[in-house]
PDB file of N, CA and C in Angstrom:
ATOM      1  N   UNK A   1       0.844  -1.180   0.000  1.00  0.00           N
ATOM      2  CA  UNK A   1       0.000   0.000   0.000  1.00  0.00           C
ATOM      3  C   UNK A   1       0.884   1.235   0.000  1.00  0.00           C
ATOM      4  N   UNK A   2       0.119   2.114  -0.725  1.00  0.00           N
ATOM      5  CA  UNK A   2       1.063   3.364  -1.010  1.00  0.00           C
ATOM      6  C   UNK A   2       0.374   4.403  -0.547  1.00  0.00           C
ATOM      7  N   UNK A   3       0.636   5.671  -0.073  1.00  0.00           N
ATOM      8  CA  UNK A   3      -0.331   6.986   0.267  1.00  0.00           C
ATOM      9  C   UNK A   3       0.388   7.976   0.568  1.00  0.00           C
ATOM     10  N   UNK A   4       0.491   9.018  -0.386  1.00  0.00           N
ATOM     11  CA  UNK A   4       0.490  10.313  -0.765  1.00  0.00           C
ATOM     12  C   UNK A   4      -0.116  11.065  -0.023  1.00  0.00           C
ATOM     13  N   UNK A   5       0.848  11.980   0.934  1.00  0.00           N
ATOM     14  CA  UNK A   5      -0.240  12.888   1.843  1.00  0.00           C
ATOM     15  C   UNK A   5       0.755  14.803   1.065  1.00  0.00           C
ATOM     16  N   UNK A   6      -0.022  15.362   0.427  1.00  0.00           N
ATOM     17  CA  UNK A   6       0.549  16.613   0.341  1.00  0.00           C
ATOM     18  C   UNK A   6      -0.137  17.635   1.378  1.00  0.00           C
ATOM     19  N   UNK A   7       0.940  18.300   1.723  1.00  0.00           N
ATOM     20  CA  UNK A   7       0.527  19.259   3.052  1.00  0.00           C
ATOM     21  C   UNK A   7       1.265  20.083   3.305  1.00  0.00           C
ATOM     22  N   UNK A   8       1.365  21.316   3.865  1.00  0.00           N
ATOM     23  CA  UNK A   8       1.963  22.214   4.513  1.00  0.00           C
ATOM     24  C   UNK A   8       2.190  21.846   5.756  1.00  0.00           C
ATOM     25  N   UNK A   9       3.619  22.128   5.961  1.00  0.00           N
ATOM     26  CA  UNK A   9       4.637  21.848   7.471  1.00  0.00           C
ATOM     27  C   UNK A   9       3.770  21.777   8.495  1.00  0.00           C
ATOM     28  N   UNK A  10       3.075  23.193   8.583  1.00  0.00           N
ATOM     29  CA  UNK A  10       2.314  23.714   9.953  1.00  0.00           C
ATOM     30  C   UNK A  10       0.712  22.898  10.007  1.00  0.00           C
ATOM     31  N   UNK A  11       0.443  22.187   9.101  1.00  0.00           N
ATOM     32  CA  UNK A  11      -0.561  21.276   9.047  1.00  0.00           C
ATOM     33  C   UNK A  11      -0.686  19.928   9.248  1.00  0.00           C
ATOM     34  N   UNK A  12       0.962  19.629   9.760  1.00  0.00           N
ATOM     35  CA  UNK A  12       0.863  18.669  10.685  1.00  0.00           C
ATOM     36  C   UNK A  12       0.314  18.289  11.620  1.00  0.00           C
ATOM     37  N   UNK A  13      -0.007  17.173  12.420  1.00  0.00           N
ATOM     38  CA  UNK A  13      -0.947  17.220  13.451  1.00  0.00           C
ATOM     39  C   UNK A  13      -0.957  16.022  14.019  1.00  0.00           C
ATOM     40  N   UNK A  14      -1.111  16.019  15.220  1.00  0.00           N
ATOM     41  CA  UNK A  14      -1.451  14.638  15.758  1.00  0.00           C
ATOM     42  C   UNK A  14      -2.300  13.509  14.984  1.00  0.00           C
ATOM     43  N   UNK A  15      -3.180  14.143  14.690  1.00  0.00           N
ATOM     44  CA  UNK A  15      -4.385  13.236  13.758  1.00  0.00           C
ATOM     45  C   UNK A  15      -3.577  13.051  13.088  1.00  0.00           C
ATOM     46  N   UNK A  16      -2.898  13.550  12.014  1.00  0.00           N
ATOM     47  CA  UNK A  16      -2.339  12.923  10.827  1.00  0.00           C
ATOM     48  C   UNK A  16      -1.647  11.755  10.997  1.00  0.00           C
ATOM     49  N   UNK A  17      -0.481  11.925  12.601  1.00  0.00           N
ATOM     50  CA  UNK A  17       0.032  10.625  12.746  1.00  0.00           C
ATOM     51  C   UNK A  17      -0.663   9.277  12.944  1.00  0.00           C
ATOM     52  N   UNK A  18      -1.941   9.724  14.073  1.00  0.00           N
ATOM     53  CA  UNK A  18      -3.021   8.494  14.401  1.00  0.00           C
ATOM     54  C   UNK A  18      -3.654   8.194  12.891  1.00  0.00           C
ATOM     55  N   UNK A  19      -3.949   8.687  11.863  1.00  0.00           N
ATOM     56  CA  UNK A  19      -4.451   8.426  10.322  1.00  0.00           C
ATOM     57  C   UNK A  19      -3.217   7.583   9.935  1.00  0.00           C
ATOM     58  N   UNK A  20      -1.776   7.872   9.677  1.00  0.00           N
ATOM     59  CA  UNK A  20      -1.027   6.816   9.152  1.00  0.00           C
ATOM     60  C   UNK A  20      -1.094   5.488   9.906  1.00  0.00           C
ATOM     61  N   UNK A  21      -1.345   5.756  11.619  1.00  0.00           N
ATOM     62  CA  UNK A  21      -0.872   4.376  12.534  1.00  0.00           C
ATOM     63  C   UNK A  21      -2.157   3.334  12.040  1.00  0.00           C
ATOM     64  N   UNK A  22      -3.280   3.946  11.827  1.00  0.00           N
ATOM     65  CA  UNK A  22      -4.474   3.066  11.830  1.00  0.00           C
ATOM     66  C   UNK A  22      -4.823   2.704  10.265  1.00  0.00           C
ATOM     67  N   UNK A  23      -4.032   3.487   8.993  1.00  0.00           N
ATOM     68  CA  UNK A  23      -3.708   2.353   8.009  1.00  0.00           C
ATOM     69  C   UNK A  23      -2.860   1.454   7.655  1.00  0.00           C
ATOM     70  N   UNK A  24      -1.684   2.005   8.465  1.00  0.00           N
ATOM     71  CA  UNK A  24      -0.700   0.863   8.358  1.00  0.00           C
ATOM     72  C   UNK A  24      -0.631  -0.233   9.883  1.00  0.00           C
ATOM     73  N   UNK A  25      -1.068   0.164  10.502  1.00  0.00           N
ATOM     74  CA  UNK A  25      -0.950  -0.761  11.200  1.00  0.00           C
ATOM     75  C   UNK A  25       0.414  -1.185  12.075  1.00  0.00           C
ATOM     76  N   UNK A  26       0.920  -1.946  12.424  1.00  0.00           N
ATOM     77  CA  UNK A  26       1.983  -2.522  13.461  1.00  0.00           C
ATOM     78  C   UNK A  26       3.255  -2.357  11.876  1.00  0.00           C
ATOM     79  N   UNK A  27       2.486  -2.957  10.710  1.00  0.00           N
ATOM     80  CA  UNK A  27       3.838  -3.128   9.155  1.00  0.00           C
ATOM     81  C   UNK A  27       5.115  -1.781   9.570  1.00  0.00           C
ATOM     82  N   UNK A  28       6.083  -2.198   9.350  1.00  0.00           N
ATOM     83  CA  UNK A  28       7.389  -0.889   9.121  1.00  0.00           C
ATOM     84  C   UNK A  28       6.957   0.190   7.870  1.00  0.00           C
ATOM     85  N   UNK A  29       7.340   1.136   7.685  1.00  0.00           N
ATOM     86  CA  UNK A  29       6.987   2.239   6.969  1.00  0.00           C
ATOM     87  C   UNK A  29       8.111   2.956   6.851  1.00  0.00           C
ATOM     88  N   UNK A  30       7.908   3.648   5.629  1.00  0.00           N
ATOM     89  CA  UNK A  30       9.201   4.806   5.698  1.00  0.00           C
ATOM     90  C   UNK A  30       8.151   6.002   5.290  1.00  0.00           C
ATOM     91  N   UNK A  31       9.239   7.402   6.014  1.00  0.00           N
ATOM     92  CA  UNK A  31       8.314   8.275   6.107  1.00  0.00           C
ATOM     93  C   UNK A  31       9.783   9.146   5.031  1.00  0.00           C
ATOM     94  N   UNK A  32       9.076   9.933   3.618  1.00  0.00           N
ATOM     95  CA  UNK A  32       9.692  10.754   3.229  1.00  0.00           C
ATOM     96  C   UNK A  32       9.388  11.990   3.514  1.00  0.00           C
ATOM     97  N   UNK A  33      10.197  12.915   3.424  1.00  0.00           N
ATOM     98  CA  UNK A  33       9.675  14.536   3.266  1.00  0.00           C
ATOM     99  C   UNK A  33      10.625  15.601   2.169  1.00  0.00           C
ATOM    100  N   UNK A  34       9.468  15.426   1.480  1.00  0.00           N
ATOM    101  CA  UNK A  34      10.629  16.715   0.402  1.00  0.00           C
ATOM    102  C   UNK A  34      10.380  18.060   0.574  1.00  0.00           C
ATOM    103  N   UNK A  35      10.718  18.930  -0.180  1.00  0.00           N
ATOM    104  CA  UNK A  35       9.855  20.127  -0.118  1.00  0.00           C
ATOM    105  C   UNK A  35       9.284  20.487  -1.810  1.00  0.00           C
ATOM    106  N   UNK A  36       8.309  20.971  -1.977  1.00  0.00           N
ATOM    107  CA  UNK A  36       7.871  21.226  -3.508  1.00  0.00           C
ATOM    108  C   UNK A  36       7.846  22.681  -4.068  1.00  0.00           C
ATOM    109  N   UNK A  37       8.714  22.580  -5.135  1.00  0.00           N
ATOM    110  CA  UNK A  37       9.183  24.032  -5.966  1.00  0.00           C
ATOM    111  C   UNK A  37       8.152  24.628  -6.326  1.00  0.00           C
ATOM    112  N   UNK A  38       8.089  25.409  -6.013  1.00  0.00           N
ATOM    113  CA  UNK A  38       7.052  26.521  -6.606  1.00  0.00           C
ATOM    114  C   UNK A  38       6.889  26.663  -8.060  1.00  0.00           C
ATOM    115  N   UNK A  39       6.305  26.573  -8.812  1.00  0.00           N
ATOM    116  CA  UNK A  39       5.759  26.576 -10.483  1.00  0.00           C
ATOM    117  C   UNK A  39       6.714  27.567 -10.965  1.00  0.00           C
ATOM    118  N   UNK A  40       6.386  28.597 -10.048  1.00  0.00           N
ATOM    119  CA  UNK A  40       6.692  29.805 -10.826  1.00  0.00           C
ATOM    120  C   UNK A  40       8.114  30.497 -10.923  1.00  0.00           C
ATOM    121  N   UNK A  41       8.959  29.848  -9.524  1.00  0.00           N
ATOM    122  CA  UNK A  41       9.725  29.720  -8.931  1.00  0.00           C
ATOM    123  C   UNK A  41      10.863  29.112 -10.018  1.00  0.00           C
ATOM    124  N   UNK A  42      10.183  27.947 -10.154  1.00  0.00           N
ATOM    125  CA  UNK A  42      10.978  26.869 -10.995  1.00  0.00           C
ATOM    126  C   UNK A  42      11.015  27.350 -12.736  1.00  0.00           C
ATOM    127  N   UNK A  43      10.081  28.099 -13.062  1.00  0.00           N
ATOM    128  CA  UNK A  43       9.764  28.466 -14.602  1.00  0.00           C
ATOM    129  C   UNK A  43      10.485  29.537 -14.684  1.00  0.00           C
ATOM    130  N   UNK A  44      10.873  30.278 -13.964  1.00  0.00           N
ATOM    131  CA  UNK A  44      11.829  32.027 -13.705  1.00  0.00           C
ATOM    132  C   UNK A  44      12.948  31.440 -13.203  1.00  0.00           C
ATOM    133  N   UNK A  45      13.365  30.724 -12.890  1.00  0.00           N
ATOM    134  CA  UNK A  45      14.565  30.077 -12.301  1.00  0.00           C
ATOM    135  C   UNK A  45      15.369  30.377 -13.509  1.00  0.00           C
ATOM    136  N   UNK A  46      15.446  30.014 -14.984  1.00  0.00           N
ATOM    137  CA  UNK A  46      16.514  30.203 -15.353  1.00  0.00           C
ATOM    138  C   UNK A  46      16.176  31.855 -16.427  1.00  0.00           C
ATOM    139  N   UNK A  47      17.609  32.138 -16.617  1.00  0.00           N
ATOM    140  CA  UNK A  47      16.989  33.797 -16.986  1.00  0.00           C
ATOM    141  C   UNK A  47      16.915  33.524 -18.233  1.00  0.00           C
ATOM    142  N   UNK A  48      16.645  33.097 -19.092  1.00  0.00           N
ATOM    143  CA  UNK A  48      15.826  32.454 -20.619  1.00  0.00           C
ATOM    144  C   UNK A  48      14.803  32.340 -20.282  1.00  0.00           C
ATOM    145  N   UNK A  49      13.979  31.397 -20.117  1.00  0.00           N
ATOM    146  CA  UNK A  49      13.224  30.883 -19.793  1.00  0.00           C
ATOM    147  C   UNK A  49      12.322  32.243 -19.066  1.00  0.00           C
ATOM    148  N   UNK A  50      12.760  32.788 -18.063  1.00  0.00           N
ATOM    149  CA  UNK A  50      12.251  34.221 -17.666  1.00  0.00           C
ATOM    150  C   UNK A  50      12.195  34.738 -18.493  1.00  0.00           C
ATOM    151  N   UNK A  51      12.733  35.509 -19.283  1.00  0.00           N
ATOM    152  CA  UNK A  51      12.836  36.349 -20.294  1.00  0.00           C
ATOM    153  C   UNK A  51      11.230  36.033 -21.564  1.00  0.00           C
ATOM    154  N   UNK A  52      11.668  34.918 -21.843  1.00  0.00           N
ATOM    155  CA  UNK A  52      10.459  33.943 -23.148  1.00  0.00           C
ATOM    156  C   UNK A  52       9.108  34.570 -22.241  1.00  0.00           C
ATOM    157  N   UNK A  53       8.983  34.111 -20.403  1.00  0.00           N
ATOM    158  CA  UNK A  53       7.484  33.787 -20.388  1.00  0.00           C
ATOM    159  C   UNK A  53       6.983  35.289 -19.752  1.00  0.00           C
ATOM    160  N   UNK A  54       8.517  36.483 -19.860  1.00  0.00           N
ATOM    161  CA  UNK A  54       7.390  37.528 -19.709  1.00  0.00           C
ATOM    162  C   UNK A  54       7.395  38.421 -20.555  1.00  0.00           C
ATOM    163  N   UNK A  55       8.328  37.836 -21.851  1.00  0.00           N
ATOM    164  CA  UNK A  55       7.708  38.514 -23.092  1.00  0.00           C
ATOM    165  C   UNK A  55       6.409  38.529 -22.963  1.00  0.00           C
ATOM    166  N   UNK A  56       6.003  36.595 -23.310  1.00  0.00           N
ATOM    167  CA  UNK A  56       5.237  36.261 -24.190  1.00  0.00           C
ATOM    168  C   UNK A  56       3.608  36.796 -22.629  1.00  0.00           C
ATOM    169  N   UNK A  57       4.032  37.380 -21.658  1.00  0.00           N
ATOM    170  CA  UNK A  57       2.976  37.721 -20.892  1.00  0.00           C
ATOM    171  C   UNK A  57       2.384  39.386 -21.584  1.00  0.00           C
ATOM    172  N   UNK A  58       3.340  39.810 -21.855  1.00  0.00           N
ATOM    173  CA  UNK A  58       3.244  41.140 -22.315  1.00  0.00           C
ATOM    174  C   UNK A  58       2.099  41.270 -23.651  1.00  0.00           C
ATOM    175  N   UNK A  59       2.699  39.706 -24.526  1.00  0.00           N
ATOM    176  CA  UNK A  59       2.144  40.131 -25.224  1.00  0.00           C
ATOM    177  C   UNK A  59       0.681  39.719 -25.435  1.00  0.00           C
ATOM    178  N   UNK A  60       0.214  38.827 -24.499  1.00  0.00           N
ATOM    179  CA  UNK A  60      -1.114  38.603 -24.374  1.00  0.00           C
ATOM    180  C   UNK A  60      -1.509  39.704 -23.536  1.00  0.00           C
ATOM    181  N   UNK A  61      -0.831  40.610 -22.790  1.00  0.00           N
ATOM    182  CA  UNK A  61      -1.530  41.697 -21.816  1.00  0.00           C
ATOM    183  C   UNK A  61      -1.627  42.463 -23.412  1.00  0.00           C
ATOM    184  N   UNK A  62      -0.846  42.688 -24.507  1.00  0.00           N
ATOM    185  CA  UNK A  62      -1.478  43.742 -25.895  1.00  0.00           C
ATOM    186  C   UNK A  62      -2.569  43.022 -26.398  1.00  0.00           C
ATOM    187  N   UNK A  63      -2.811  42.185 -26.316  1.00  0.00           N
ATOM    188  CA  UNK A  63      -3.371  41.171 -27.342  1.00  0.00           C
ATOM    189  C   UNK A  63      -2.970  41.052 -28.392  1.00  0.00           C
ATOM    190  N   UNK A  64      -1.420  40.594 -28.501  1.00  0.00           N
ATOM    191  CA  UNK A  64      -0.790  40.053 -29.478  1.00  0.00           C
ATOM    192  C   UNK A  64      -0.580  38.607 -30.171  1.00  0.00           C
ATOM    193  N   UNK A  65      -0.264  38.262 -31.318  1.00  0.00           N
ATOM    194  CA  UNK A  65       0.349  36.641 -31.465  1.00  0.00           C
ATOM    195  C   UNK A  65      -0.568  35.775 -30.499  1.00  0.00           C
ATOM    196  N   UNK A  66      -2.190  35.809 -30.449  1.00  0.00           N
ATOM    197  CA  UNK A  66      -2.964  34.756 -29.558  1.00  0.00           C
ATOM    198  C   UNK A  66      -3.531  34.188 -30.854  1.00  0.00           C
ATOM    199  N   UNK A  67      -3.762  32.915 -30.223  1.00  0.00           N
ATOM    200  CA  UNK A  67      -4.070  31.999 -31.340  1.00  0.00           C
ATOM    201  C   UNK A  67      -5.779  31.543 -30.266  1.00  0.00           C
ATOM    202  N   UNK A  68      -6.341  32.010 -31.616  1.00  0.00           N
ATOM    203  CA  UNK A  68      -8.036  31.818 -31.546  1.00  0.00           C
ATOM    204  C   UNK A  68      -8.491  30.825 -31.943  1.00  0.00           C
ATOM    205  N   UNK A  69      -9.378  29.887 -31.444  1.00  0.00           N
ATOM    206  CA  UNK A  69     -10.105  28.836 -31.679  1.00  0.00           C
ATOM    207  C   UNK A  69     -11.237  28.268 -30.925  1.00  0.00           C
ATOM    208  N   UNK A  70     -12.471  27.662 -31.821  1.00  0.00           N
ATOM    209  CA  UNK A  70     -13.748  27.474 -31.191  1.00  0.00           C
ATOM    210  C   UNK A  70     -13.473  26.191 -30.539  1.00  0.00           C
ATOM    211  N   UNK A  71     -14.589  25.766 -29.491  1.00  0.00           N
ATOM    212  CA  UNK A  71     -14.729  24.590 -28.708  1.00  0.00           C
ATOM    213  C   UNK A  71     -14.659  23.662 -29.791  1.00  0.00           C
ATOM    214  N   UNK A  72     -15.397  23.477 -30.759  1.00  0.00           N
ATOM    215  CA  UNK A  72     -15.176  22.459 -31.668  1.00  0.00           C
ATOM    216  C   UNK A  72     -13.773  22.235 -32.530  1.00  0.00           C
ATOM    217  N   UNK A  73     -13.297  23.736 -32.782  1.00  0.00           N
ATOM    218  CA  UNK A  73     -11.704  23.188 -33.214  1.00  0.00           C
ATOM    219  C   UNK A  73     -10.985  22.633 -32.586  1.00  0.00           C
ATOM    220  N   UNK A  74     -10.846  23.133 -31.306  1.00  0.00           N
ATOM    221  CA  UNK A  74      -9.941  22.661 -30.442  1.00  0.00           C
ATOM    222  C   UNK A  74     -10.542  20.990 -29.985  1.00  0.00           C
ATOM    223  N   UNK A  75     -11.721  20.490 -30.023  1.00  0.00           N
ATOM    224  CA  UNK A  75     -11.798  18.966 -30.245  1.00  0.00           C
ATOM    225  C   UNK A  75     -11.321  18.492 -31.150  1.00  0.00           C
ATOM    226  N   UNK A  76     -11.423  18.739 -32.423  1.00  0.00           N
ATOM    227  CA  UNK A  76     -11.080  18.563 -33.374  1.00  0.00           C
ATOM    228  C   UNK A  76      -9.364  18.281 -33.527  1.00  0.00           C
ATOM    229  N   UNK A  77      -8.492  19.346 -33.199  1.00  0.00           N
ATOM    230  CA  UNK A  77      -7.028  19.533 -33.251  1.00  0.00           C
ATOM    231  C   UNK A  77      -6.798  18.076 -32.275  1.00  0.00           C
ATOM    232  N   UNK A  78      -7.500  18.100 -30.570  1.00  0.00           N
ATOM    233  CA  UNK A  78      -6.779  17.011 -30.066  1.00  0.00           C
ATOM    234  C   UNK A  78      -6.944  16.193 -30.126  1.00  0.00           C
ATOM    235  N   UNK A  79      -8.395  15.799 -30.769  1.00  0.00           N
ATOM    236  CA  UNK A  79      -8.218  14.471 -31.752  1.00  0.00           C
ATOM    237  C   UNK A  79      -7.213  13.609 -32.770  1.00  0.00           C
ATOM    238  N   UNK A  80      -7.192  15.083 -33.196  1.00  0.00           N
ATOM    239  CA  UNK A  80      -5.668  14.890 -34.336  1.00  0.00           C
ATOM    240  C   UNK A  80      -4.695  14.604 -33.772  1.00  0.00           C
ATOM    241  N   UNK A  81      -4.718  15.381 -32.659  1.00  0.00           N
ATOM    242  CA  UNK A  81      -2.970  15.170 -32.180  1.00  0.00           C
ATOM    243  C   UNK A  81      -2.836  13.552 -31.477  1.00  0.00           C
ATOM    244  N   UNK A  82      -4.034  13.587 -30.643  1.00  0.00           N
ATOM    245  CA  UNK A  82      -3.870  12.190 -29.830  1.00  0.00           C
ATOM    246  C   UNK A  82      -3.759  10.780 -30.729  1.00  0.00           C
ATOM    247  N   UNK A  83      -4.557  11.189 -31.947  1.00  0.00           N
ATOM    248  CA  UNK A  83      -4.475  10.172 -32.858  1.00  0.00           C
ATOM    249  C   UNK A  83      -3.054   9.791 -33.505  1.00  0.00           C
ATOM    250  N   UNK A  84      -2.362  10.828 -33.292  1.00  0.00           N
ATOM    251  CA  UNK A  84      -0.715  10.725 -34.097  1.00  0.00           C
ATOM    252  C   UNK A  84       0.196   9.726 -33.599  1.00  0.00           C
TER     253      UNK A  84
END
């Protein structure tokens, strides 16, 4: 058995520990803890990559270079694509 708990530090809690003891039971367990990068954090992280996504913010704040399409095209396109 596997279980994924995502949470904030300070939302730890007693309960949470009595919730792991009473699905796992007496079995050994390992407990990981990572920490998780921020989206945005991680997408501006390198200065390219910054640069590209606040051009390309600018230029949807002009309404530039947007690519328009109806509910039915866009079924249509990922049909196509998924089919490839």
């Amino acid at each position: 058995m596997e279980a994924i708990y995502k949470l904030k530090a300070n939302e730890i809690n007693p309960n949470l520990m009595e919730t792991i003891k009473k699905l796992f039971g007496s079995k050994e367990i390992t407990i990981t803890i990572t920490t998780e990068t921020d989206e945005t954090e991680y997408l501006t992280s390198n200065p390219a990559n910054k640069k590209h996504l606040l051009d390309a913010i600018k230029e949807v704040k002009k309404n530039k270079n947007l690519i328009r399409f109806t509910g039915k095209e866009f079924e249509e396109l990922s049909e196509k694509l998924c089919s490839e």
